[in-house]
Protein backbone atom coordinates (compact mmCIF):
# COMPACT_ATOMS: atom_id res chain seq x y z
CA UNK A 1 3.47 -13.13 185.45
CA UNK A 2 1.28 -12.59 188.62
CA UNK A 3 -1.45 -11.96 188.57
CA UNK A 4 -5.13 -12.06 190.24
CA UNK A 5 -7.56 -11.53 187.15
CA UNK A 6 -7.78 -13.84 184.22
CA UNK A 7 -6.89 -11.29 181.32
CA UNK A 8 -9.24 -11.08 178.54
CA UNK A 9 -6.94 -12.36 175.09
CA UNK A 10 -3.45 -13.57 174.78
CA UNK A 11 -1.48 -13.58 171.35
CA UNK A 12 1.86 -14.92 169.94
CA UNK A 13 3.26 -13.40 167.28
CA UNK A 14 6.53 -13.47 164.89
CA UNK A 15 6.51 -10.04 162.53
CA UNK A 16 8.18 -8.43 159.85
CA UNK A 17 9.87 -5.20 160.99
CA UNK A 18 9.17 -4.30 157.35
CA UNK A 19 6.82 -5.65 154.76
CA UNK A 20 8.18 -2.75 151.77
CA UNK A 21 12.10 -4.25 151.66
CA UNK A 22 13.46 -7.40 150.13
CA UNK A 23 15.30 -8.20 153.24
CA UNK A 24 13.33 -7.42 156.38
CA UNK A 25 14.54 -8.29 160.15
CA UNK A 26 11.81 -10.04 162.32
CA UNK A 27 10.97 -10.04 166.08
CA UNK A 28 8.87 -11.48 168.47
CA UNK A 29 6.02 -10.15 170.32
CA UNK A 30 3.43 -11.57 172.82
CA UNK A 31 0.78 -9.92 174.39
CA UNK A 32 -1.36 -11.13 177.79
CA UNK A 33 -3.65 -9.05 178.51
CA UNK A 34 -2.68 -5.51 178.40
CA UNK A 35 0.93 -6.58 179.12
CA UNK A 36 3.40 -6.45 176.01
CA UNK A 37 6.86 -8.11 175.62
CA UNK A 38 8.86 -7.63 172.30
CA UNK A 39 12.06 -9.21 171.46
CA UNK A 40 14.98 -7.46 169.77
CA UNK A 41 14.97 -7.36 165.59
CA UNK A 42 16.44 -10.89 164.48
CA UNK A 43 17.98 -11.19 160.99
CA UNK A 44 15.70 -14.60 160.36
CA UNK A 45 12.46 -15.05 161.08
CA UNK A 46 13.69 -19.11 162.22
CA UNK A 47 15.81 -16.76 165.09
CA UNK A 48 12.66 -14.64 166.34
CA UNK A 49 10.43 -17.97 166.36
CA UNK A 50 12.96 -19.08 168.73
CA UNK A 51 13.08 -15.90 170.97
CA UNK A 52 9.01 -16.32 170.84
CA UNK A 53 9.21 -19.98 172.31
CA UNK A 54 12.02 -18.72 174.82
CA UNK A 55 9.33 -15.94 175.92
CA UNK A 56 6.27 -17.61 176.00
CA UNK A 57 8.27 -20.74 177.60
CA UNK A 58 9.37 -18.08 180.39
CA UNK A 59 5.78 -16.47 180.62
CA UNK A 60 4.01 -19.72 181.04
CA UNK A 61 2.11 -18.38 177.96
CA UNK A 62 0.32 -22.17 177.67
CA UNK A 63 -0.93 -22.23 181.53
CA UNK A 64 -2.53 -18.61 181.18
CA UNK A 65 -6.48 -19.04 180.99
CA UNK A 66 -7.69 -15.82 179.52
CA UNK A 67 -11.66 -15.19 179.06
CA UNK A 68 -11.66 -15.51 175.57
CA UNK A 69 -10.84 -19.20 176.43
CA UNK A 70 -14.41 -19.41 178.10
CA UNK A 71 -16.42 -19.25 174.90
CA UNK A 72 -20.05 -18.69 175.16
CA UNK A 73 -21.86 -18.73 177.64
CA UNK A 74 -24.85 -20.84 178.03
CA UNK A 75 -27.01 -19.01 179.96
CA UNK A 76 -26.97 -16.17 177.41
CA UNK A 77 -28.26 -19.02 174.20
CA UNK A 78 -30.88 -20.65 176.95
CA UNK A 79 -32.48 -17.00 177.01
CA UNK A 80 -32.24 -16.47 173.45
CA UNK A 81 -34.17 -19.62 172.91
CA UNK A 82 -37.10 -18.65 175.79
CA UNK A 83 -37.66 -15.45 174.20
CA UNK A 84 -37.78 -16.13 170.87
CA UNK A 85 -40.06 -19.21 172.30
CA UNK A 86 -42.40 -16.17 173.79
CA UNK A 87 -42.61 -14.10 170.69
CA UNK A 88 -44.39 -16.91 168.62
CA UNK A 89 -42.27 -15.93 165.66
CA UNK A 90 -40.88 -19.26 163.80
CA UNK A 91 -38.71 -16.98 160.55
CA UNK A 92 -35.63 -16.32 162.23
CA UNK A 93 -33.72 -15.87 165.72
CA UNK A 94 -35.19 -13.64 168.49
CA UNK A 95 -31.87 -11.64 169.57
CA UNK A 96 -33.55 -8.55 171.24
CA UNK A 97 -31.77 -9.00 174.67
């Protein structure tokens, strides 16, 4: 996958086709971004974990930095702090950004 923006999430998934039957099939699903990719319905969910490695294996699911990997940002908490600093108020956090 190509591309020249970091996408905002990624997620890995293995799923129940069914939660309501005894017996349900599973299948794979893993999402970059807005990009989708599904795997056919396996009979065991030990099959569609599989398929899921295979995928994210062939994706390079582990190299992809998304922006929900950044975390916080600093910048945002060092402004929090000054402000709430500036208000004089000592009961709780100043979050009025």
């Amino acid at each position: 996958m190509a591309t020249s923006f970091k996408p905002t999430a990624k997620r890995s998934e293995t799923l129940a086709t069914a939660y309501h039957v005894p017996n349900p099939r599973y299948f794979a699903w893993v999402s970059i971004g807005a990009e989708v990719i599904y795997s056919e319905p396996y009979d065991t969910r030990e099959e569609a974990d599989n398929e899921r490695r295979c995928i994210e294996k062939r994706l390079s699911y582990e190299l992809i930095e998304t922006m929900e990997g950044e975390g916080c940002y600093p910048e945002r908490a060092i402004l929090m702090e000054e402000r709430y600093q500036a208000s004089g108020r000592t009961n709780g956090l100043y979050s009025n950004l």
